[in-house]
PDB file of N, CA and C in Angstrom:
ATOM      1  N   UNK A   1     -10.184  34.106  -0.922  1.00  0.00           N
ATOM      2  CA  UNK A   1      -9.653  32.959  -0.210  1.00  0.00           C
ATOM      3  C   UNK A   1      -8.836  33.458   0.983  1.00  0.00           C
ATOM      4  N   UNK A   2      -9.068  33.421   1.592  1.00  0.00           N
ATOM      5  CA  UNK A   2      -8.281  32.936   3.463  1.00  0.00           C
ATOM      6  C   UNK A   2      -6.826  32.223   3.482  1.00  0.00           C
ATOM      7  N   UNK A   3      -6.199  33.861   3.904  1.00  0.00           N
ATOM      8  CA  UNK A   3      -4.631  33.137   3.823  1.00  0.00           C
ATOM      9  C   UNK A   3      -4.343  32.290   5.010  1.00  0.00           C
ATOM     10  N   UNK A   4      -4.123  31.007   4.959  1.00  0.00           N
ATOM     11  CA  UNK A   4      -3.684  30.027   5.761  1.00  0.00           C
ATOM     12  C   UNK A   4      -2.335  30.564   6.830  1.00  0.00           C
ATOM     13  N   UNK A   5      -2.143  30.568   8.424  1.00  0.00           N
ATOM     14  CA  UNK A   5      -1.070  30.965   8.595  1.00  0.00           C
ATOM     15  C   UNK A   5      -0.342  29.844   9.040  1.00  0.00           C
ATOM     16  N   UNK A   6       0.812  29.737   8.822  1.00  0.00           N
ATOM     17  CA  UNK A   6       1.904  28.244   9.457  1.00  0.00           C
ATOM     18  C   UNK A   6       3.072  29.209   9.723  1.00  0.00           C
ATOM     19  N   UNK A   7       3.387  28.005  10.963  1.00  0.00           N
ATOM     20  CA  UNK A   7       4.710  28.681  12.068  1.00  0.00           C
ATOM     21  C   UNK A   7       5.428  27.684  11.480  1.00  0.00           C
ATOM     22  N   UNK A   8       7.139  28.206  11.855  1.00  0.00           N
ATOM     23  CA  UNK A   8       8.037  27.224  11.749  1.00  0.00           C
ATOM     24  C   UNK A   8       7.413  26.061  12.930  1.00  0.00           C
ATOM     25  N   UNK A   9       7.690  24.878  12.311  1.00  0.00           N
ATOM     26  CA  UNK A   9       7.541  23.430  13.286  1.00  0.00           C
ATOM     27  C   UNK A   9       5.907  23.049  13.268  1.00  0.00           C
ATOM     28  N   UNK A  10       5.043  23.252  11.868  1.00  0.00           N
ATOM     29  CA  UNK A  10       3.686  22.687  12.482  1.00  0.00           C
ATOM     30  C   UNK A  10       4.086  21.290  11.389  1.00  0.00           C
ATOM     31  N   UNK A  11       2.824  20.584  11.861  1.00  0.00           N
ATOM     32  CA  UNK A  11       2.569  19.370  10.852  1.00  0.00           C
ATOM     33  C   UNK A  11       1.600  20.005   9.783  1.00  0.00           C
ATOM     34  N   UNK A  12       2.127  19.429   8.481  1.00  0.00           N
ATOM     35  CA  UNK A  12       2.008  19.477   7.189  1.00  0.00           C
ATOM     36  C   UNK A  12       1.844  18.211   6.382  1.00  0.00           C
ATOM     37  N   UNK A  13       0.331  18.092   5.869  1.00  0.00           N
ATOM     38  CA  UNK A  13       0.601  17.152   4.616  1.00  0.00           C
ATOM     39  C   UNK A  13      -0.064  17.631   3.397  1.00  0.00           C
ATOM     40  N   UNK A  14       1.547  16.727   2.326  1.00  0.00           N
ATOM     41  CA  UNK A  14       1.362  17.560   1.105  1.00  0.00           C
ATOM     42  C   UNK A  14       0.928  16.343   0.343  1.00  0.00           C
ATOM     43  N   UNK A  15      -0.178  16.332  -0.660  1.00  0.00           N
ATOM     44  CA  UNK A  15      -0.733  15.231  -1.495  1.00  0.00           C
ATOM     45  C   UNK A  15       0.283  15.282  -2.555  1.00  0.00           C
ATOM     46  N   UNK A  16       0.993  14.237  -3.255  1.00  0.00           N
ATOM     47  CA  UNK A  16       2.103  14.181  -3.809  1.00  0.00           C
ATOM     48  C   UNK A  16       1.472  13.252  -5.523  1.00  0.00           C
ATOM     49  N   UNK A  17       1.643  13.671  -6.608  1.00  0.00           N
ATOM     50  CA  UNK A  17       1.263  12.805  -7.728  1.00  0.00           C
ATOM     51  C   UNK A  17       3.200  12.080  -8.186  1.00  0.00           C
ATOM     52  N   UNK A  18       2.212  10.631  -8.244  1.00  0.00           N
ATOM     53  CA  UNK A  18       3.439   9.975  -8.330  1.00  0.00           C
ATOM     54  C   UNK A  18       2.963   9.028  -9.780  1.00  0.00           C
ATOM     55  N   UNK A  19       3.848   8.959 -10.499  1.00  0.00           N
ATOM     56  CA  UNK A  19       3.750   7.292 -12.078  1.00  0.00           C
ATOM     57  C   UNK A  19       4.755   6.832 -11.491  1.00  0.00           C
ATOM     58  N   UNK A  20       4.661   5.306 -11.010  1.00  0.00           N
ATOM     59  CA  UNK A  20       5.788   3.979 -11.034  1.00  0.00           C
ATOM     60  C   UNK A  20       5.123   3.404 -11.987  1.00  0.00           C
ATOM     61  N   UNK A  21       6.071   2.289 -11.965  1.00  0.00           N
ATOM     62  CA  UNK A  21       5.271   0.882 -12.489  1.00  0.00           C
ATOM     63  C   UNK A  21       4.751  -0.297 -11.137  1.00  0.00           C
ATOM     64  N   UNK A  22       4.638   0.419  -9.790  1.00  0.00           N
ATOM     65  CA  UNK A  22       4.477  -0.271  -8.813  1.00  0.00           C
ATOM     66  C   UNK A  22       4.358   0.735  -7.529  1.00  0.00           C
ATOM     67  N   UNK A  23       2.617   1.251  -7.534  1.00  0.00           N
ATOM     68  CA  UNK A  23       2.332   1.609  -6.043  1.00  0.00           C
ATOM     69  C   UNK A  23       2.767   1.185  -4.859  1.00  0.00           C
ATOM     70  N   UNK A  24       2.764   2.005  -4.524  1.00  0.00           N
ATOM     71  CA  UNK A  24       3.058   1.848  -2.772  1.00  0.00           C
ATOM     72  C   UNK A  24       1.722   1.514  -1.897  1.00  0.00           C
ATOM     73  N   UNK A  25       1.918   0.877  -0.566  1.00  0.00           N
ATOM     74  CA  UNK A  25       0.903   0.180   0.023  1.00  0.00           C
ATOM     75  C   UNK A  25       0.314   1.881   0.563  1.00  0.00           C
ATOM     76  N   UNK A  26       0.708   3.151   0.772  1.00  0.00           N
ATOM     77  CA  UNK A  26      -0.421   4.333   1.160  1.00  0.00           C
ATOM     78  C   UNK A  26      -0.880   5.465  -0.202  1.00  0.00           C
ATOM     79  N   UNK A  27      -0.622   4.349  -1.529  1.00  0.00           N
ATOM     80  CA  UNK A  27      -1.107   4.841  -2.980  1.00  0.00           C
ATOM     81  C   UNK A  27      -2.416   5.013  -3.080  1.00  0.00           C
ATOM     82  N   UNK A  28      -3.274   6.004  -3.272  1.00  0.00           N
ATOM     83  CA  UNK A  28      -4.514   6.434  -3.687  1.00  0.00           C
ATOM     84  C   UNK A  28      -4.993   7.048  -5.157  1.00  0.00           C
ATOM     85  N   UNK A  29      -5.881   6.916  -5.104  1.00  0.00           N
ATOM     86  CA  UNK A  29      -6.685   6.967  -6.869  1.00  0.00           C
ATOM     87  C   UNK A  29      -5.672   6.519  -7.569  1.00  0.00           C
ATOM     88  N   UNK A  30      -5.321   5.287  -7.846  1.00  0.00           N
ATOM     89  CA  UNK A  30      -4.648   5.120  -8.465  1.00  0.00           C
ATOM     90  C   UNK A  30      -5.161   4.615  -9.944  1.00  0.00           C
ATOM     91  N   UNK A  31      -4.799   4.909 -11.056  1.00  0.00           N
ATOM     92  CA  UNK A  31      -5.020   5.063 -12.307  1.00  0.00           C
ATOM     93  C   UNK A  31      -3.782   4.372 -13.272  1.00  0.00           C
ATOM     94  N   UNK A  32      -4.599   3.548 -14.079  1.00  0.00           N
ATOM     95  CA  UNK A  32      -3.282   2.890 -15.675  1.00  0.00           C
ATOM     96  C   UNK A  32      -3.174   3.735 -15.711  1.00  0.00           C
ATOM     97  N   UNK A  33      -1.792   3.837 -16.737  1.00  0.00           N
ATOM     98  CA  UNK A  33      -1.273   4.742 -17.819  1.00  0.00           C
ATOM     99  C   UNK A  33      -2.175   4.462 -19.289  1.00  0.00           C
ATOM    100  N   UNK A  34      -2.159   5.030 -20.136  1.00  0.00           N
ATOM    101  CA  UNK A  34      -2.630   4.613 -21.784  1.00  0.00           C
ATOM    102  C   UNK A  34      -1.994   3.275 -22.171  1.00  0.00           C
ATOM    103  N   UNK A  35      -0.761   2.763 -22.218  1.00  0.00           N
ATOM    104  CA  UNK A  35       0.073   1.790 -22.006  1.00  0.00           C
ATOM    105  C   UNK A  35      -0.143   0.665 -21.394  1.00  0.00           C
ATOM    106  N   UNK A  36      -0.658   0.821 -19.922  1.00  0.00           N
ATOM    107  CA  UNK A  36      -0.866  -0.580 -19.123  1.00  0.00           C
ATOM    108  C   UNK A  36       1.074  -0.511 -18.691  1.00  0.00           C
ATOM    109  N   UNK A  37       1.786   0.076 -18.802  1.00  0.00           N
ATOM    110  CA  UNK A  37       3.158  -0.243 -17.857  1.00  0.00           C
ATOM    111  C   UNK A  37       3.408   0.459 -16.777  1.00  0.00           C
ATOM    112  N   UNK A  38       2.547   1.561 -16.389  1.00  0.00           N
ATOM    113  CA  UNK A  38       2.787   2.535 -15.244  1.00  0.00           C
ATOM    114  C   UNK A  38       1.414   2.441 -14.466  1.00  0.00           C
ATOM    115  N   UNK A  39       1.588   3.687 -13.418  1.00  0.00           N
ATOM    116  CA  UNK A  39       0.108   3.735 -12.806  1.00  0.00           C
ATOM    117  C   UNK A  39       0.447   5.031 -12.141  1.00  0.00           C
ATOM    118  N   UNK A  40      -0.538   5.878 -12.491  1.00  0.00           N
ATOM    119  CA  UNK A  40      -0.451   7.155 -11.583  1.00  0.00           C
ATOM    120  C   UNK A  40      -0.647   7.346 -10.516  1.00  0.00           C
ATOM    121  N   UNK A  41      -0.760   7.788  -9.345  1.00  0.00           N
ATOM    122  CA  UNK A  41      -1.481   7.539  -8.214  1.00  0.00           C
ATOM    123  C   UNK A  41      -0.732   9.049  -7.071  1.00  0.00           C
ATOM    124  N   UNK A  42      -1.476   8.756  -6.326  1.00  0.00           N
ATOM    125  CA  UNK A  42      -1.434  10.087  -4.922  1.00  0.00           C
ATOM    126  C   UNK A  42      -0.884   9.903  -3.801  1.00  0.00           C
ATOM    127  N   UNK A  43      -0.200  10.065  -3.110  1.00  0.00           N
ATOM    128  CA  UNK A  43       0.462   9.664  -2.042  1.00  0.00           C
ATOM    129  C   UNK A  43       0.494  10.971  -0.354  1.00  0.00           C
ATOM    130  N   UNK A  44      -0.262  10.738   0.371  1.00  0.00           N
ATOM    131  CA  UNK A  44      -0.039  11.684   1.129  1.00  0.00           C
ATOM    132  C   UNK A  44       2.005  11.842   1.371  1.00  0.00           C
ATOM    133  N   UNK A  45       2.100  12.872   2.354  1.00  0.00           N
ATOM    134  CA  UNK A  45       3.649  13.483   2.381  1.00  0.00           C
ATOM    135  C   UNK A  45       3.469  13.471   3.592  1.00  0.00           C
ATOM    136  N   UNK A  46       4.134  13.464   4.965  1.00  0.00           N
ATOM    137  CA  UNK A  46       4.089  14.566   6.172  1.00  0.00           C
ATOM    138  C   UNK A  46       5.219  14.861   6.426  1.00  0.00           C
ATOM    139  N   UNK A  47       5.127  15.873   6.417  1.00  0.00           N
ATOM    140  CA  UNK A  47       6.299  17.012   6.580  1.00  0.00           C
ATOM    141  C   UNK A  47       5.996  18.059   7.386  1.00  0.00           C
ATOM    142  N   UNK A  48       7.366  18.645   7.802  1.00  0.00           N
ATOM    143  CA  UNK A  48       7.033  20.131   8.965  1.00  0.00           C
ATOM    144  C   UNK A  48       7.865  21.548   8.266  1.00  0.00           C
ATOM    145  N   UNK A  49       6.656  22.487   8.750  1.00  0.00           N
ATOM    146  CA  UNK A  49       7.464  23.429   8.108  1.00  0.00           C
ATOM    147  C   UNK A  49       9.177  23.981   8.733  1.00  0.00           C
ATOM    148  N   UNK A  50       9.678  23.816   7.691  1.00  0.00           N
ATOM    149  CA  UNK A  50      10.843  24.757   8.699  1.00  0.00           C
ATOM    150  C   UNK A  50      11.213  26.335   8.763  1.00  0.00           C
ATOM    151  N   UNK A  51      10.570  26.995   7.481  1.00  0.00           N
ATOM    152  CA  UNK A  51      10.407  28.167   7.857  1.00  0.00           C
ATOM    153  C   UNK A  51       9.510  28.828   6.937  1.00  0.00           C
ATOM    154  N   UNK A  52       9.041  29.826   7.047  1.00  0.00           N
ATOM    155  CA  UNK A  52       8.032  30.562   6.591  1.00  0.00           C
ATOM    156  C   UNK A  52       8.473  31.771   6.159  1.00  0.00           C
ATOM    157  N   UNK A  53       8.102  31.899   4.788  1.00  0.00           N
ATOM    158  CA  UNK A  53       9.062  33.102   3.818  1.00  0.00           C
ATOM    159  C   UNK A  53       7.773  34.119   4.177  1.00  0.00           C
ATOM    160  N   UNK A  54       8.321  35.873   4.062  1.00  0.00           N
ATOM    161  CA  UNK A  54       7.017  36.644   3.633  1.00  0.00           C
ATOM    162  C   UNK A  54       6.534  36.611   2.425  1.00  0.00           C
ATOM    163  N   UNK A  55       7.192  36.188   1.375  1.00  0.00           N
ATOM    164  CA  UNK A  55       6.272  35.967   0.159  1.00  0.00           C
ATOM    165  C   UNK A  55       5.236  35.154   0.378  1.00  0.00           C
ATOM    166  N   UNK A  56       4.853  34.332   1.397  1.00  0.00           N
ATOM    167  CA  UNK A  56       3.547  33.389   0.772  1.00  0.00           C
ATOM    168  C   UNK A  56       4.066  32.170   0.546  1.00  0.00           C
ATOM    169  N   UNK A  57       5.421  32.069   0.887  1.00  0.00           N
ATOM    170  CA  UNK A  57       5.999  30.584   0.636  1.00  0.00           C
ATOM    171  C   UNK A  57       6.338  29.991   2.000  1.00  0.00           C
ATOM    172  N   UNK A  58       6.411  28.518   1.910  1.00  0.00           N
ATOM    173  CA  UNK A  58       6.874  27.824   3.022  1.00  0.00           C
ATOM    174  C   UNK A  58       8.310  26.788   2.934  1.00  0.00           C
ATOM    175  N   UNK A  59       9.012  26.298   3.352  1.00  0.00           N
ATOM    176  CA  UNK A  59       9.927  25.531   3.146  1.00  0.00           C
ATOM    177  C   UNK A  59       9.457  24.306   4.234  1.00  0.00           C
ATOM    178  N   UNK A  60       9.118  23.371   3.550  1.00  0.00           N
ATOM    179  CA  UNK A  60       9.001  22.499   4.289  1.00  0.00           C
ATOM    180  C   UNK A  60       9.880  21.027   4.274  1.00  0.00           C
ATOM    181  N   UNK A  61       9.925  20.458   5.017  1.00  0.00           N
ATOM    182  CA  UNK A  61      11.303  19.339   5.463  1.00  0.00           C
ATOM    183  C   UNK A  61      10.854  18.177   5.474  1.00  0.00           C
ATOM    184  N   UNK A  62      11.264  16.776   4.553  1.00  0.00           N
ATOM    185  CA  UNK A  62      10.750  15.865   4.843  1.00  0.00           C
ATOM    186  C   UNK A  62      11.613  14.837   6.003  1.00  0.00           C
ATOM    187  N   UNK A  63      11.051  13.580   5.926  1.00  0.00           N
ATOM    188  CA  UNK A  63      11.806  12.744   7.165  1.00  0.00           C
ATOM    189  C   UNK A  63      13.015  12.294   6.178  1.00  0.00           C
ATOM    190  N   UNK A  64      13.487  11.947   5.332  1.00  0.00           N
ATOM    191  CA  UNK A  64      14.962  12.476   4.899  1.00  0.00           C
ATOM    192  C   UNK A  64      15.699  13.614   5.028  1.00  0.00           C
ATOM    193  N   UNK A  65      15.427  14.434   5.320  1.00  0.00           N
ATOM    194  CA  UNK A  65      16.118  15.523   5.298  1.00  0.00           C
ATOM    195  C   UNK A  65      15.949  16.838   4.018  1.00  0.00           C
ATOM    196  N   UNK A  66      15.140  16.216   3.003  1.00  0.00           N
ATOM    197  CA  UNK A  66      15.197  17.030   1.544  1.00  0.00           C
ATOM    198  C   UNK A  66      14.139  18.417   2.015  1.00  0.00           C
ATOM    199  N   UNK A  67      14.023  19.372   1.089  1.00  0.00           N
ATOM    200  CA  UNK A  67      13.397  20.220   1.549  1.00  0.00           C
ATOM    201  C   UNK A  67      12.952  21.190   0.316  1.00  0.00           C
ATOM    202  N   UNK A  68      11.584  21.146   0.179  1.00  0.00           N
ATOM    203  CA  UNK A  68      10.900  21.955  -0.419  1.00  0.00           C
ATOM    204  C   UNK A  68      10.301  22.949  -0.547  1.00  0.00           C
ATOM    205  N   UNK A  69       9.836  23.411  -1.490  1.00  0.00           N
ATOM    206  CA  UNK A  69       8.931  25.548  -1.580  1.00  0.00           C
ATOM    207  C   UNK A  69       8.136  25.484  -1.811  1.00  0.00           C
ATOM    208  N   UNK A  70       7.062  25.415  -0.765  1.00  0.00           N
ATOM    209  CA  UNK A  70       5.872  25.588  -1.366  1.00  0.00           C
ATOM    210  C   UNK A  70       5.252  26.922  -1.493  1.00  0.00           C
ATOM    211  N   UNK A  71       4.076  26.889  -2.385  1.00  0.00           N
ATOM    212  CA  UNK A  71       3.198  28.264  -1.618  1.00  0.00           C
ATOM    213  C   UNK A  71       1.938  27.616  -0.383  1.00  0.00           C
ATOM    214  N   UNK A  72       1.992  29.031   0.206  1.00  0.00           N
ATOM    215  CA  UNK A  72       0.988  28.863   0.772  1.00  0.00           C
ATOM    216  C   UNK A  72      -0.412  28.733   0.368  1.00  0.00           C
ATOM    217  N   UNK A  73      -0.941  28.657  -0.852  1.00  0.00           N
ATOM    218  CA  UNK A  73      -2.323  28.667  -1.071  1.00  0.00           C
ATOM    219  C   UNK A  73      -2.372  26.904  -2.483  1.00  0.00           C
ATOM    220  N   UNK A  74      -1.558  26.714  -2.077  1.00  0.00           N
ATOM    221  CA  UNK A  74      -1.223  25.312  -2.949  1.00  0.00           C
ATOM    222  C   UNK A  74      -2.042  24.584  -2.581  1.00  0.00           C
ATOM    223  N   UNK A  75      -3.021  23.962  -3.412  1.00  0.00           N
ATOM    224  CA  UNK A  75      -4.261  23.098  -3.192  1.00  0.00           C
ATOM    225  C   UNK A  75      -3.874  21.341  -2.887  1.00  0.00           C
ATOM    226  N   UNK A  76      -2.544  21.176  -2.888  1.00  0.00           N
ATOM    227  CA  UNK A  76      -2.308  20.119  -2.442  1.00  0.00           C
ATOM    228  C   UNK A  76      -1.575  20.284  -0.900  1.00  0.00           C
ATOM    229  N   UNK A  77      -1.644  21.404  -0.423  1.00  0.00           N
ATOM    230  CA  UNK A  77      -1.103  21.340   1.051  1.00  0.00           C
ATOM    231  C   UNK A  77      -2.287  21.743   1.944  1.00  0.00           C
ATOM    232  N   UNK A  78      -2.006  20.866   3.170  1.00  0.00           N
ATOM    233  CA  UNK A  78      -3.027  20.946   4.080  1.00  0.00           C
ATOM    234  C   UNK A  78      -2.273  20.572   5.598  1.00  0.00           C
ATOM    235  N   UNK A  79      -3.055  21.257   6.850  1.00  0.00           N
ATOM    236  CA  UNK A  79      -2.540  21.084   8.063  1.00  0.00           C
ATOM    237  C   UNK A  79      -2.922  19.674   8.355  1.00  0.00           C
ATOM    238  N   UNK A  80      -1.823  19.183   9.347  1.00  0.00           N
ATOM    239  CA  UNK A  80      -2.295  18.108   9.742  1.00  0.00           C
ATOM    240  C   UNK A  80      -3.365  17.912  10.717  1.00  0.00           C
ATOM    241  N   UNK A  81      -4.312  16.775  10.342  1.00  0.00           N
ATOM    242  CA  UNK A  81      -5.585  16.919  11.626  1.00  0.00           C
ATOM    243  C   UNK A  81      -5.553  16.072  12.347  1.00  0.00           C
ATOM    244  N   UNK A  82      -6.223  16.288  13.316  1.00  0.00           N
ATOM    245  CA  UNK A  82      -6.213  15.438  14.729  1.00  0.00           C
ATOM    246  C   UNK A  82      -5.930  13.413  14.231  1.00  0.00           C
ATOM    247  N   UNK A  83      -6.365  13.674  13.316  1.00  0.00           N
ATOM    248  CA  UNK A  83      -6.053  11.976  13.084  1.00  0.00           C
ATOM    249  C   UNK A  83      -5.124  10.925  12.104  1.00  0.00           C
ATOM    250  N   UNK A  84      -4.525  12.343  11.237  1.00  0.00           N
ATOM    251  CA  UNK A  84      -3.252  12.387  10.762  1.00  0.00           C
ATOM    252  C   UNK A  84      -2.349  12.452  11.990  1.00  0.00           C
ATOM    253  N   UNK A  85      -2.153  13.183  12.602  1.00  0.00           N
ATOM    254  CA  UNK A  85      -1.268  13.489  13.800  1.00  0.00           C
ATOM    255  C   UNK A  85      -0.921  11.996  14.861  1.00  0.00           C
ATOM    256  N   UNK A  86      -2.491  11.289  14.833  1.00  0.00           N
ATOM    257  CA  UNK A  86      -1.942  10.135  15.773  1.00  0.00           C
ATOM    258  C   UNK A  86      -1.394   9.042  14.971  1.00  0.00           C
ATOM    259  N   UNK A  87      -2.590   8.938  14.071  1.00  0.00           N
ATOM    260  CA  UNK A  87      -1.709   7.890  12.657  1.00  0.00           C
ATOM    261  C   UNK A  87      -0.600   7.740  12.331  1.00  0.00           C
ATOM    262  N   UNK A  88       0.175   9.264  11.926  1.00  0.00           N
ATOM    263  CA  UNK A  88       1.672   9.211  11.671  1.00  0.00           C
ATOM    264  C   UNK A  88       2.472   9.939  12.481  1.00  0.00           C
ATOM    265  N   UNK A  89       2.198  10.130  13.517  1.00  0.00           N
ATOM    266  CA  UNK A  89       2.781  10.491  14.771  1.00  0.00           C
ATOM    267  C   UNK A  89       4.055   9.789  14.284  1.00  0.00           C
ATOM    268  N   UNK A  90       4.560   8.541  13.614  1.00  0.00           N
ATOM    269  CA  UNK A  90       6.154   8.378  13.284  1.00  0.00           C
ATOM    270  C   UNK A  90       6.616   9.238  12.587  1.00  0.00           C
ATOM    271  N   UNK A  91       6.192   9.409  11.332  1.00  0.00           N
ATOM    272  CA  UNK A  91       6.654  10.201  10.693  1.00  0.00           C
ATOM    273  C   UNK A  91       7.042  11.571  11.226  1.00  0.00           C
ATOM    274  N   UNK A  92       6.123  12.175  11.966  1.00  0.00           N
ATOM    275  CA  UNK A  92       6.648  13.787  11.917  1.00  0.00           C
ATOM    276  C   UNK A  92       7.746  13.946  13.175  1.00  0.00           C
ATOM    277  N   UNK A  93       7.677  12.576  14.050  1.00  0.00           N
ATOM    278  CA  UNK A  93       8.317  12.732  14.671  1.00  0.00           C
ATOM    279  C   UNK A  93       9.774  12.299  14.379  1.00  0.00           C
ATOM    280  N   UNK A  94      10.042  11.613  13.430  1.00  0.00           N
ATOM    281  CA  UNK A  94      11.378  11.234  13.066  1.00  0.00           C
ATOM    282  C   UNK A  94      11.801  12.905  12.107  1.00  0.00           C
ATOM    283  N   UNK A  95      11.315  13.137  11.833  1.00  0.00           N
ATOM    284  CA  UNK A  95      11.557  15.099  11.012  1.00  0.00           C
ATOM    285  C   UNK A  95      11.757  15.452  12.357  1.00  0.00           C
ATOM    286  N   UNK A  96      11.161  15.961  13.185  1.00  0.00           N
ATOM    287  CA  UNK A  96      11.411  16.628  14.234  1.00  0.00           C
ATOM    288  C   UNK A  96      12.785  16.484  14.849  1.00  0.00           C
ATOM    289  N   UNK A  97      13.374  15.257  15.004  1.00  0.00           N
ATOM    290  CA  UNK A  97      14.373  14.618  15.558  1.00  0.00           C
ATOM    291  C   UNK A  97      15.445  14.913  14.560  1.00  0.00           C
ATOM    292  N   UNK A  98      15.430  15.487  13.560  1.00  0.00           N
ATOM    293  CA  UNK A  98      16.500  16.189  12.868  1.00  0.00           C
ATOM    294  C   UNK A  98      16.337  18.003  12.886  1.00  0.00           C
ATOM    295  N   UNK A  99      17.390  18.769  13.038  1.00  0.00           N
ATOM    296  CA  UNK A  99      17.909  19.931  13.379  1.00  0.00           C
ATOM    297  C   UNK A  99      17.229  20.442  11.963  1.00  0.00           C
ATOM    298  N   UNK A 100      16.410  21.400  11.955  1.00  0.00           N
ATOM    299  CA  UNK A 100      15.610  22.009  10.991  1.00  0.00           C
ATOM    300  C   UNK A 100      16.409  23.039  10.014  1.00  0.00           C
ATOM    301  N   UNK A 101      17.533  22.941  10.911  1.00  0.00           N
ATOM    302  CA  UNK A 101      18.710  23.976  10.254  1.00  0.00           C
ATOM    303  C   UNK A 101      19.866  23.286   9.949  1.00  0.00           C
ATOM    304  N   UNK A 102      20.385  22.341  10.148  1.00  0.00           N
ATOM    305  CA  UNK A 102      21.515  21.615   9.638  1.00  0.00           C
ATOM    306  C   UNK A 102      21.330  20.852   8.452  1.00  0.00           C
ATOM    307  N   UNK A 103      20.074  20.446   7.758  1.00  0.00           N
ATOM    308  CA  UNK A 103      19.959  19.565   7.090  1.00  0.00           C
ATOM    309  C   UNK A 103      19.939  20.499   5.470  1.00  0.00           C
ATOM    310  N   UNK A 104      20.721  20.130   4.499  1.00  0.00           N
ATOM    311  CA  UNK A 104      21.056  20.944   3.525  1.00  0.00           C
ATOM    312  C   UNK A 104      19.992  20.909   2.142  1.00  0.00           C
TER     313      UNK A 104
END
Protein backbone atom coordinates (compact mmCIF):
# COMPACT_ATOMS: atom_id res chain seq x y z
CA UNK A 1 0.00 0.00 0.00
CA UNK A 2 1.09 3.64 -0.97
CA UNK A 3 1.89 5.88 1.82
CA UNK A 4 -0.47 8.81 1.41
CA UNK A 5 1.51 12.21 1.96
CA UNK A 6 -0.46 15.31 3.84
CA UNK A 7 1.01 18.78 4.66
CA UNK A 8 0.02 20.79 7.53
CA UNK A 9 -3.31 22.80 6.15
CA UNK A 10 -4.77 20.25 3.43
CA UNK A 11 -8.52 19.30 3.36
CA UNK A 12 -9.40 16.10 5.00
CA UNK A 13 -12.47 13.97 5.25
CA UNK A 14 -12.84 11.53 7.89
CA UNK A 15 -16.02 9.00 7.60
CA UNK A 16 -17.19 9.06 11.23
CA UNK A 17 -19.61 5.92 12.74
CA UNK A 18 -22.15 7.47 14.80
CA UNK A 19 -25.61 5.47 17.13
CA UNK A 20 -28.23 8.37 18.12
CA UNK A 21 -31.63 7.83 18.45
CA UNK A 22 -31.94 10.59 15.67
CA UNK A 23 -29.76 11.03 12.37
CA UNK A 24 -28.61 13.92 11.11
CA UNK A 25 -29.83 15.39 7.70
CA UNK A 26 -25.76 14.36 6.07
CA UNK A 27 -26.40 10.60 7.88
CA UNK A 28 -25.54 7.71 5.53
CA UNK A 29 -26.13 3.86 5.59
CA UNK A 30 -28.00 4.27 8.12
CA UNK A 31 -29.06 1.08 10.01
CA UNK A 32 -31.73 0.02 13.31
CA UNK A 33 -30.20 -1.07 16.23
CA UNK A 34 -31.50 -4.89 17.38
CA UNK A 35 -33.87 -2.76 19.65
CA UNK A 36 -35.56 -0.34 17.17
CA UNK A 37 -34.35 2.78 19.76
CA UNK A 38 -31.09 3.82 18.03
CA UNK A 39 -29.72 3.90 14.47
CA UNK A 40 -26.22 3.57 13.40
CA UNK A 41 -25.17 5.53 10.64
CA UNK A 42 -21.90 7.40 8.86
CA UNK A 43 -21.32 10.82 8.76
CA UNK A 44 -18.67 12.45 6.58
CA UNK A 45 -16.10 14.96 8.94
CA UNK A 46 -14.06 17.86 7.16
CA UNK A 47 -11.30 18.70 8.80
CA UNK A 48 -7.61 20.08 8.12
CA UNK A 49 -4.61 18.71 9.04
CA UNK A 50 -2.70 20.66 11.51
CA UNK A 51 0.29 18.79 11.72
CA UNK A 52 1.93 15.80 10.56
CA UNK A 53 3.82 13.47 13.05
CA UNK A 54 6.88 11.18 11.57
CA UNK A 55 5.26 8.25 12.93
CA UNK A 56 2.55 7.95 10.28
CA UNK A 57 0.18 10.01 12.29
CA UNK A 58 -1.74 13.15 11.58
CA UNK A 59 -3.47 15.59 13.95
CA UNK A 60 -6.22 16.84 12.47
CA UNK A 61 -8.63 19.93 13.60
CA UNK A 62 -12.19 20.13 13.42
CA UNK A 63 -14.45 23.43 12.88
CA UNK A 64 -14.82 23.48 16.75
CA UNK A 65 -11.63 23.56 17.55
CA UNK A 66 -11.25 19.68 18.98
CA UNK A 67 -8.46 17.78 17.58
CA UNK A 68 -7.64 14.36 16.70
CA UNK A 69 -4.77 11.34 15.84
CA UNK A 70 -5.12 9.80 13.21
CA UNK A 71 -3.00 7.36 11.23
CA UNK A 72 -2.15 7.83 8.06
CA UNK A 73 -3.27 4.61 6.40
CA UNK A 74 -6.80 4.71 8.29
CA UNK A 75 -9.41 3.47 5.88
CA UNK A 76 -11.80 5.99 6.98
CA UNK A 77 -9.59 9.04 6.00
CA UNK A 78 -9.49 10.46 2.68
CA UNK A 79 -8.30 13.80 0.81
CA UNK A 80 -10.70 16.10 -0.03
CA UNK A 81 -11.84 16.09 -3.83
CA UNK A 82 -12.58 18.59 -6.16
CA UNK A 83 -16.28 18.39 -5.17
CA UNK A 84 -16.06 18.00 -1.54
CA UNK A 85 -13.97 21.16 -1.62
CA UNK A 86 -16.79 23.29 -3.39
CA UNK A 87 -19.68 21.63 -1.47
CA UNK A 88 -18.17 22.35 1.90
CA UNK A 89 -16.02 25.02 1.07
CA UNK A 90 -17.93 26.33 4.63
CA UNK A 91 -16.75 24.06 6.57
CA UNK A 92 -13.01 23.99 5.96
CA UNK A 93 -13.10 27.37 5.72
CA UNK A 94 -14.49 28.24 9.11
CA UNK A 95 -11.28 25.62 10.53
CA UNK A 96 -9.03 27.63 8.61
CA UNK A 97 -10.20 30.88 10.23
CA UNK A 98 -9.06 29.50 13.55
CA UNK A 99 -5.15 29.61 14.51
CA UNK A 100 -4.08 25.88 14.04
CA UNK A 101 -1.93 26.46 17.06
CA UNK A 102 -3.95 28.20 19.65
CA UNK A 103 -6.77 25.93 19.78
CA UNK A 104 -6.17 23.36 22.75
Amino acid sequence: MLRQTYAKGDWVVYCKTKCTRLPGRRARDIRAAANGDNYSYSVDKFWIVADVFPDGKLLLQTRRGKKHIVDVYDMKLRRATLWDRVRNRAHFKRIQLLDLNDVP
